[in-house]
C-alpha atoms as a PDB file:
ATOM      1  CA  UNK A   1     -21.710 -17.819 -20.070  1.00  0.00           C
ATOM      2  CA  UNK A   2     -22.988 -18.626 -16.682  1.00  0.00           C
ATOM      3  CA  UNK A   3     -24.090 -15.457 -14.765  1.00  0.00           C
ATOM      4  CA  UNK A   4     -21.116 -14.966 -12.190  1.00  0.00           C
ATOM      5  CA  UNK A   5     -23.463 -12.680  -9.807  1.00  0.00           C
ATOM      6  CA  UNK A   6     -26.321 -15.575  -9.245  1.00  0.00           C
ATOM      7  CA  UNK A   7     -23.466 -18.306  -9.282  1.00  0.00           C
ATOM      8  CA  UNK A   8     -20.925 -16.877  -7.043  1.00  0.00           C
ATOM      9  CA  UNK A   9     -23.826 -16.417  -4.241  1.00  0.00           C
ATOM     10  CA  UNK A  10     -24.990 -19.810  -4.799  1.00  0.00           C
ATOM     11  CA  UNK A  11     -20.935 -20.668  -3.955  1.00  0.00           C
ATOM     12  CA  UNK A  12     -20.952 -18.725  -1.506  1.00  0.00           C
ATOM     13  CA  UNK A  13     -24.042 -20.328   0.394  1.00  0.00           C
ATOM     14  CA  UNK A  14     -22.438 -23.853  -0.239  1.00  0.00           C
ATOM     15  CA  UNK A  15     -19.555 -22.762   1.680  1.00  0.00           C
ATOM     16  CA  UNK A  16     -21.374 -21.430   4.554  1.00  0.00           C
ATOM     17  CA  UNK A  17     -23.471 -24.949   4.505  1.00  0.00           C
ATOM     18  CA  UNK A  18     -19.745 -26.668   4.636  1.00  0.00           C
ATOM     19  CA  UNK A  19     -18.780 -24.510   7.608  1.00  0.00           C
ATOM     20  CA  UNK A  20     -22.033 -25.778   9.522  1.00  0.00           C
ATOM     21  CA  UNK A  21     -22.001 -29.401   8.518  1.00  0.00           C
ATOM     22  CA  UNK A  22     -20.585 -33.005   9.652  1.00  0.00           C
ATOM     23  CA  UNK A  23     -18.756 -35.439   8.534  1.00  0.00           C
ATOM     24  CA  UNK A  24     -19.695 -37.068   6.179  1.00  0.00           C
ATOM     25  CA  UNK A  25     -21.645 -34.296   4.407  1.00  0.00           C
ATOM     26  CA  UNK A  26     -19.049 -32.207   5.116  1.00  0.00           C
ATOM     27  CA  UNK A  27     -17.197 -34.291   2.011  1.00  0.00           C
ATOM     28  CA  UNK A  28     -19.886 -34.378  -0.132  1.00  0.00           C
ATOM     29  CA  UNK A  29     -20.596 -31.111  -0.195  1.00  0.00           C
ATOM     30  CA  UNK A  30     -16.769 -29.920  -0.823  1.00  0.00           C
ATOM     31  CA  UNK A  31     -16.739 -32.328  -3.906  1.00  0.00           C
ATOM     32  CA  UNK A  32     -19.887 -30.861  -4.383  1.00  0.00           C
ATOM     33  CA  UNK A  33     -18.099 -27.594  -5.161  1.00  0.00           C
ATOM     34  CA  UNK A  34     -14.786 -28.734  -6.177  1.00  0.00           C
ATOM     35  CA  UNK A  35     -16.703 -30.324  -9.433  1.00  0.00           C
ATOM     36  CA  UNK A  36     -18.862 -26.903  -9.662  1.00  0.00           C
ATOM     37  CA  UNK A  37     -16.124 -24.726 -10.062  1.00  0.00           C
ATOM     38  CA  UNK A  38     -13.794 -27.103 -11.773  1.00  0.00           C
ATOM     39  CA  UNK A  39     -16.203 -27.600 -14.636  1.00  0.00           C
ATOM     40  CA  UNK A  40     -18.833 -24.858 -15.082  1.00  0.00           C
ATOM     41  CA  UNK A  41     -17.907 -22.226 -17.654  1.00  0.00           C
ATOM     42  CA  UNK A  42     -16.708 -19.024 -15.783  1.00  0.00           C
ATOM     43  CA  UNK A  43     -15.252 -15.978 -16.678  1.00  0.00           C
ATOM     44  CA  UNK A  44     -11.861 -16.860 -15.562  1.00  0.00           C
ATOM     45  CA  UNK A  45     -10.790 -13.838 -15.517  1.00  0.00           C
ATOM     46  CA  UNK A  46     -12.843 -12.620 -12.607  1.00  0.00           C
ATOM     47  CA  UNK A  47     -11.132 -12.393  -9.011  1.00  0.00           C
ATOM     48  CA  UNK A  48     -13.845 -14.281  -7.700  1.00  0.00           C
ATOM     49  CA  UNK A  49     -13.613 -17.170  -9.586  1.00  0.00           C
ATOM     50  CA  UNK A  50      -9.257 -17.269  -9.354  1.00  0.00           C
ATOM     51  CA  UNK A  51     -10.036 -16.725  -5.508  1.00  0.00           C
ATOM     52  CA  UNK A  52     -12.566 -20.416  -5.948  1.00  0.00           C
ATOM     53  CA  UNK A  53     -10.209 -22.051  -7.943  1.00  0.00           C
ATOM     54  CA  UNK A  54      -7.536 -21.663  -5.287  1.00  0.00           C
ATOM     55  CA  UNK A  55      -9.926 -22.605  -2.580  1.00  0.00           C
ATOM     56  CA  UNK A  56     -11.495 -25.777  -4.167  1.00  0.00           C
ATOM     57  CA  UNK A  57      -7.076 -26.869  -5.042  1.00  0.00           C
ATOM     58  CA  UNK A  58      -6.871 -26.366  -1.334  1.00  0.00           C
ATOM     59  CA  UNK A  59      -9.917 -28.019  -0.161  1.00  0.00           C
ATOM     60  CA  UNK A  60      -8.213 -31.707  -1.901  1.00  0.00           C
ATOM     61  CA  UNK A  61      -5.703 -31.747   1.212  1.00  0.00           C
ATOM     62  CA  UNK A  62      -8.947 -31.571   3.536  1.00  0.00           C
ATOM     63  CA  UNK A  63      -9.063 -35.113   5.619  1.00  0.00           C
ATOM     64  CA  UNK A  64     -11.539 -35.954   8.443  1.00  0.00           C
ATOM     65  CA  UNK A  65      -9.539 -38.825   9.282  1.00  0.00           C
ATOM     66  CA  UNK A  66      -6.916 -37.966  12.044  1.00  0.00           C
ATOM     67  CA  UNK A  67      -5.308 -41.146  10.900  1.00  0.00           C
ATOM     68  CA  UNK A  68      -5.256 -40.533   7.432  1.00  0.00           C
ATOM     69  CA  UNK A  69      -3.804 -37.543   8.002  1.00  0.00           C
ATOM     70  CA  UNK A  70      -1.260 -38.569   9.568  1.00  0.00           C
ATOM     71  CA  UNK A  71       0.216 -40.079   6.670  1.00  0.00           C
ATOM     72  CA  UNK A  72       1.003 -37.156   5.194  1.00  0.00           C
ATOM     73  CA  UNK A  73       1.543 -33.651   6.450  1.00  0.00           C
ATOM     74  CA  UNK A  74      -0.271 -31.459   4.041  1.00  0.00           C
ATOM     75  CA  UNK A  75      -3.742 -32.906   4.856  1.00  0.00           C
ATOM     76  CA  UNK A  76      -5.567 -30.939   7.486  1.00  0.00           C
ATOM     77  CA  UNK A  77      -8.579 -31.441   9.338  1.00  0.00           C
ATOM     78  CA  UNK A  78     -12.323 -29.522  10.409  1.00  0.00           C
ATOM     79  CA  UNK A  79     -10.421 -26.405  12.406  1.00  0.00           C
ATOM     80  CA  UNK A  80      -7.883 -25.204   9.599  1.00  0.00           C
ATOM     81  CA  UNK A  81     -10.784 -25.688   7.345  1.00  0.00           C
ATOM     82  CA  UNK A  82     -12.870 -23.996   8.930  1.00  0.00           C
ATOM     83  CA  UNK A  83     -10.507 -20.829   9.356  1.00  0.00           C
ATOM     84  CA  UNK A  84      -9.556 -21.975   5.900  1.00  0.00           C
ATOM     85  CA  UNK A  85     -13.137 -20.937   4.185  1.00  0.00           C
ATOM     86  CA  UNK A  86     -14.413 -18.291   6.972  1.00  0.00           C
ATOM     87  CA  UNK A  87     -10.754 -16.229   5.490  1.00  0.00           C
ATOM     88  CA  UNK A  88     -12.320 -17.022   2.095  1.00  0.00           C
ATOM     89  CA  UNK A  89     -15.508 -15.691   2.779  1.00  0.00           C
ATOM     90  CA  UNK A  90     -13.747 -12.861   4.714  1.00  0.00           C
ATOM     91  CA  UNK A  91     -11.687 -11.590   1.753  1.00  0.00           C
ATOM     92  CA  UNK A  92     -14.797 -11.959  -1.030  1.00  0.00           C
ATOM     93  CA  UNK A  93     -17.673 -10.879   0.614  1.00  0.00           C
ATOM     94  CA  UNK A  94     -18.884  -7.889  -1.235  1.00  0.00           C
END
């Protein structure tokens, strides 16, 4: 079992790096995290890692492209994702 602790701050540092980064390492790194929480082994039960799992689901209607975007209203672009994650980091920050 991966130490939640050491893991979870790691997370938490990846989404602070998100925050402060461009396009297009903005993407990277949020598939960078997407594919962390999606397949290391958790305790699932923690309210942590429920509160990532519902983050990294949102994070998928993230778009950079304003045109893109456009095409469908559930994508969103850098200022709800910003307040997006800051409200994450808001409501788990020990």
């Amino acid at each position: 079992m991966i130490n939640i602790k050491i893991e979870s701050e790691r997370i938490i540092m990846n989404i602070q790096e998100i925050i402060n980064s461009n396009e297009p390492i903005r993407s990277a790194l949020i598939k960078k995290i997407q594919n962390e929480v999606w397949n290391d082994n958790f305790e699932h039960n923690s309210k942590l890692i429920i509160a990532l799992e519902d983050l990294v689901y949102n994070l998928d209607f993230y778009e950079p492209d304003e045109n893109k975007r456009k095409e469908d209203f559930s994508f969103y672009g850098e200022k709800k994702l910003k307040e997006i994650l800051n409200q994450f980091l808001i409501n788990n920050s020990n």
